[in-house]
C-alpha atoms as a PDB file:
ATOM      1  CA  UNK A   1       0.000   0.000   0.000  1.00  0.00           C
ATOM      2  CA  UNK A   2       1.228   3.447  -1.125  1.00  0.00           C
ATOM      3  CA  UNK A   3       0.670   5.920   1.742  1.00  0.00           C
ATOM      4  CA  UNK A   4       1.187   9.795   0.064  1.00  0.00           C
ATOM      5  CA  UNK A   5       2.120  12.406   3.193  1.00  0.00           C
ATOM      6  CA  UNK A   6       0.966  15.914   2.614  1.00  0.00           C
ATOM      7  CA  UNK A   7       1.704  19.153   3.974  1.00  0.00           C
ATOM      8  CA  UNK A   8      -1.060  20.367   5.296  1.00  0.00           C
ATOM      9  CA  UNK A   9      -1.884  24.291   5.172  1.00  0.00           C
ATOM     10  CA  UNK A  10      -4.678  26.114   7.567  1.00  0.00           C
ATOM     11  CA  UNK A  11      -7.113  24.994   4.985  1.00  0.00           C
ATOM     12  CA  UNK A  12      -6.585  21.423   5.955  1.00  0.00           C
ATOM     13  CA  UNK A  13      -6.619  22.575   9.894  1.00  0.00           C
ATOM     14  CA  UNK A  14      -9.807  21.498  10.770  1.00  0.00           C
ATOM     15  CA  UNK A  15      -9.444  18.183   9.249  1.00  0.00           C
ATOM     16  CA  UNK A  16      -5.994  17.521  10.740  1.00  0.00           C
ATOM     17  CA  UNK A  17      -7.116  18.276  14.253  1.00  0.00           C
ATOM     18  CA  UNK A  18      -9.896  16.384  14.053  1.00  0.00           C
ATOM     19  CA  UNK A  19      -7.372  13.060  13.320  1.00  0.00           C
ATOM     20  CA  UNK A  20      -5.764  13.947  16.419  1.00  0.00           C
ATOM     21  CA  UNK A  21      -8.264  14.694  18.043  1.00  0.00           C
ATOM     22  CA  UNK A  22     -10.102  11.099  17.403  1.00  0.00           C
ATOM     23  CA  UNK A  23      -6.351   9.264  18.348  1.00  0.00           C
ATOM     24  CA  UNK A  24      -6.017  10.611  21.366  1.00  0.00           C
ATOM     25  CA  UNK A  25      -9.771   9.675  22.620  1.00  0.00           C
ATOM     26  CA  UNK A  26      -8.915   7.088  24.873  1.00  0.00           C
ATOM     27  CA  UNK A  27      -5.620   9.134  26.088  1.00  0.00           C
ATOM     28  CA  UNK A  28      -5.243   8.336  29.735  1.00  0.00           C
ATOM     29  CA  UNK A  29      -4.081  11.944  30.456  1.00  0.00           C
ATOM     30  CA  UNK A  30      -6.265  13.572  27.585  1.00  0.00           C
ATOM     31  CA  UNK A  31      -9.257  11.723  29.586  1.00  0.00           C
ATOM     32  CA  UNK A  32      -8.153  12.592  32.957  1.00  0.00           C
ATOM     33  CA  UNK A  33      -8.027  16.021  31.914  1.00  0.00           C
ATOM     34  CA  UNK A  34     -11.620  16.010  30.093  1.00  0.00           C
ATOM     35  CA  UNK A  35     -13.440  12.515  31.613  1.00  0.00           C
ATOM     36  CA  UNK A  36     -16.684  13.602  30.374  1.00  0.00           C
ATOM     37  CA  UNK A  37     -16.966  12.751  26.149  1.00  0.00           C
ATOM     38  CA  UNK A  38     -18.978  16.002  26.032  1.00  0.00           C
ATOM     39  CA  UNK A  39     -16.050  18.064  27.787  1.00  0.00           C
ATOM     40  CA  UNK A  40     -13.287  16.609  25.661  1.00  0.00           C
ATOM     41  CA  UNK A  41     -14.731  16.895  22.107  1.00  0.00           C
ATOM     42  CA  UNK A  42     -15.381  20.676  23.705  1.00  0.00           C
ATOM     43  CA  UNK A  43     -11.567  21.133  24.892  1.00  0.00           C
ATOM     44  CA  UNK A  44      -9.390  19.097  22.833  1.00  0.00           C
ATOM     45  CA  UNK A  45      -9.237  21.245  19.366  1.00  0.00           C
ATOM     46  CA  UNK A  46      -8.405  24.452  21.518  1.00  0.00           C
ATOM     47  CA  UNK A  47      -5.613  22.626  23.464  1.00  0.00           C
ATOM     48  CA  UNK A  48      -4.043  21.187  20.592  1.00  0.00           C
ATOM     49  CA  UNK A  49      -4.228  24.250  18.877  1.00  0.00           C
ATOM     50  CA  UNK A  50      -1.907  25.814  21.547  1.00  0.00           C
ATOM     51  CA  UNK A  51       0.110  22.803  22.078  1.00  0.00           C
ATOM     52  CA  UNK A  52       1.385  22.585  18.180  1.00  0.00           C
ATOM     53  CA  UNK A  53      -0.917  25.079  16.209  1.00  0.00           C
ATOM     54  CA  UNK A  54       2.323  26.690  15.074  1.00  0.00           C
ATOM     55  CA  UNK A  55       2.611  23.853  12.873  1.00  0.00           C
ATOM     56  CA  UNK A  56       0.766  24.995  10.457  1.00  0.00           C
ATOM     57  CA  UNK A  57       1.897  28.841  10.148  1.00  0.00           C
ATOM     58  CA  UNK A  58       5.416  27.149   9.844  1.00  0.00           C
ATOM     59  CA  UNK A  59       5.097  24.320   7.261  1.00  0.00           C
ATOM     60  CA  UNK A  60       5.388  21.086   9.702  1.00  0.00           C
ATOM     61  CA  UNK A  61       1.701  20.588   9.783  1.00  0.00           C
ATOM     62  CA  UNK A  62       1.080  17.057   7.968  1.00  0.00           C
ATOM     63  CA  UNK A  63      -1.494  14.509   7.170  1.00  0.00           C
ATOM     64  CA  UNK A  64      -1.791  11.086   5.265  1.00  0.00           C
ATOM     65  CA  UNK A  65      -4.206   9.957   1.969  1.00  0.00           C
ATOM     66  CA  UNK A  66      -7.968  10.911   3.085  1.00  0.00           C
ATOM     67  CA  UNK A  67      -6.279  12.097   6.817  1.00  0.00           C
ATOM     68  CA  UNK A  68      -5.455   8.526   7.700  1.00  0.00           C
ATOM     69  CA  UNK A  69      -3.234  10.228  10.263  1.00  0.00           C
ATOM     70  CA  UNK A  70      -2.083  13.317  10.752  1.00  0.00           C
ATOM     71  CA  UNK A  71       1.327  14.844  12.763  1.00  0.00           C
ATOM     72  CA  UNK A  72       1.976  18.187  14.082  1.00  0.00           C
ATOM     73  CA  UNK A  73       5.626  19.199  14.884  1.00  0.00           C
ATOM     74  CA  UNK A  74       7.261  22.205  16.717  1.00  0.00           C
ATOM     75  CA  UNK A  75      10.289  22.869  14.825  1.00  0.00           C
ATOM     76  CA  UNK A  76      13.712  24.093  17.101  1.00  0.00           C
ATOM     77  CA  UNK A  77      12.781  27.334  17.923  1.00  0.00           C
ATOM     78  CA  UNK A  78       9.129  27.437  17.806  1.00  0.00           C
ATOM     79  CA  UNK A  79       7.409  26.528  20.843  1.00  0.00           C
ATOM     80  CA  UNK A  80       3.549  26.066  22.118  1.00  0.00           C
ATOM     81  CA  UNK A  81       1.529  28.934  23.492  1.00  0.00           C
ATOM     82  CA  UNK A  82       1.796  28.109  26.772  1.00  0.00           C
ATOM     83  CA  UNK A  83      -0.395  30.324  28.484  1.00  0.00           C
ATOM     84  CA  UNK A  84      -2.815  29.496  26.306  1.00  0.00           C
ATOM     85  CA  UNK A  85      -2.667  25.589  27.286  1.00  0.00           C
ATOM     86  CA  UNK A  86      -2.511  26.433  30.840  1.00  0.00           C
ATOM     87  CA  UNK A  87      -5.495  28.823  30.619  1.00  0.00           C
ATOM     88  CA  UNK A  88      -6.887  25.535  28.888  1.00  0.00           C
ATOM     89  CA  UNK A  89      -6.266  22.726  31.062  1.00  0.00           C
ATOM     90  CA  UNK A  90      -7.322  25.187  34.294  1.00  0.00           C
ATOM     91  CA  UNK A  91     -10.773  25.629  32.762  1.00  0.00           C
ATOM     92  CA  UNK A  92     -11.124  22.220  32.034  1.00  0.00           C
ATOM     93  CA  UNK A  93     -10.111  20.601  34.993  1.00  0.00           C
ATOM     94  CA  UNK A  94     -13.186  18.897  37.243  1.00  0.00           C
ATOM     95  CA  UNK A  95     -12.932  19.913  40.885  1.00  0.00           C
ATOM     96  CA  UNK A  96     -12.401  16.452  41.880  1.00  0.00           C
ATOM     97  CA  UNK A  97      -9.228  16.192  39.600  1.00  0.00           C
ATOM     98  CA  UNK A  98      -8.629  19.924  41.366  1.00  0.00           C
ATOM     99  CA  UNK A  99      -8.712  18.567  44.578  1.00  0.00           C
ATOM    100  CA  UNK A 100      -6.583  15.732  43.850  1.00  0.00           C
ATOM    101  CA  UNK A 101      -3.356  17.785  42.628  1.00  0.00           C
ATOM    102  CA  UNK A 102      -3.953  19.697  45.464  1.00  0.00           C
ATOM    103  CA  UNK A 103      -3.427  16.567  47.312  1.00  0.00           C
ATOM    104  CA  UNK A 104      -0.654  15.801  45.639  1.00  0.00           C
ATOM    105  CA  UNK A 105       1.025  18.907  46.245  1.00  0.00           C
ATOM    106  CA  UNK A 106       1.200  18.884  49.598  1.00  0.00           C
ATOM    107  CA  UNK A 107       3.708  16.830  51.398  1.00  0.00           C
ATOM    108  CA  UNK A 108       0.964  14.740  53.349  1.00  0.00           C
ATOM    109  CA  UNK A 109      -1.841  14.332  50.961  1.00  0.00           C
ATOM    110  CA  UNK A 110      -5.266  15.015  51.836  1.00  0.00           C
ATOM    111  CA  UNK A 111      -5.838  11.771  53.398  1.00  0.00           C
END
């Protein structure tokens, strides 16, 4: 099988998020972060957006035949917007996961 790679430009954006979005649904972290399938389909495009939307401005946005796959990469010297993802992940975290890096930021727990 023949597999064709593709740069992808922010025409192809949507479509290339939405392949990494759909990988990373069963994500361990990406689920502890967004449990609820509601909250995650809600979150997940804006936080990848920060965490490698650069891609695409700088031409290492990339996607396979049909958008079998897709990859985003941060080339040296470009980096994620970080405030952005942190704004991100503070909005989208439950109280209980709240409560339980509190927890784990303390030197005794919350036992």
């Amino acid at each position: 099988m023949d597999l064709s790679i593709k740069s992808a430009s922010r025409a192809e954006e949507e479509a290339v998020i939405g392949v990494i979005i759909a990988a990373f649904l069963t994500d361990p972290v990406a689920r502890w972060m967004c449990p609820e399938p509601h909250q995650y389909f809600a979150v997940c495009g804006s936080f990848i957006r920060a965490f490698a939307g650069n891609a695409f401005a700088n031409g290492s946005a990339y996607y396979a035949d049909d958008f079998a796959s897709s990859a985003l990469w941060l080339l040296p010297g470009i980096h994620p917007a970080e405030e952005a993802m942190s704004a991100i992940m503070k909005s989208s975290i439950a109280a209980r996961q709240a409560r339980e890096l509190a927890c784990q930021d303390t030197r005794d727990g919350c036992g």
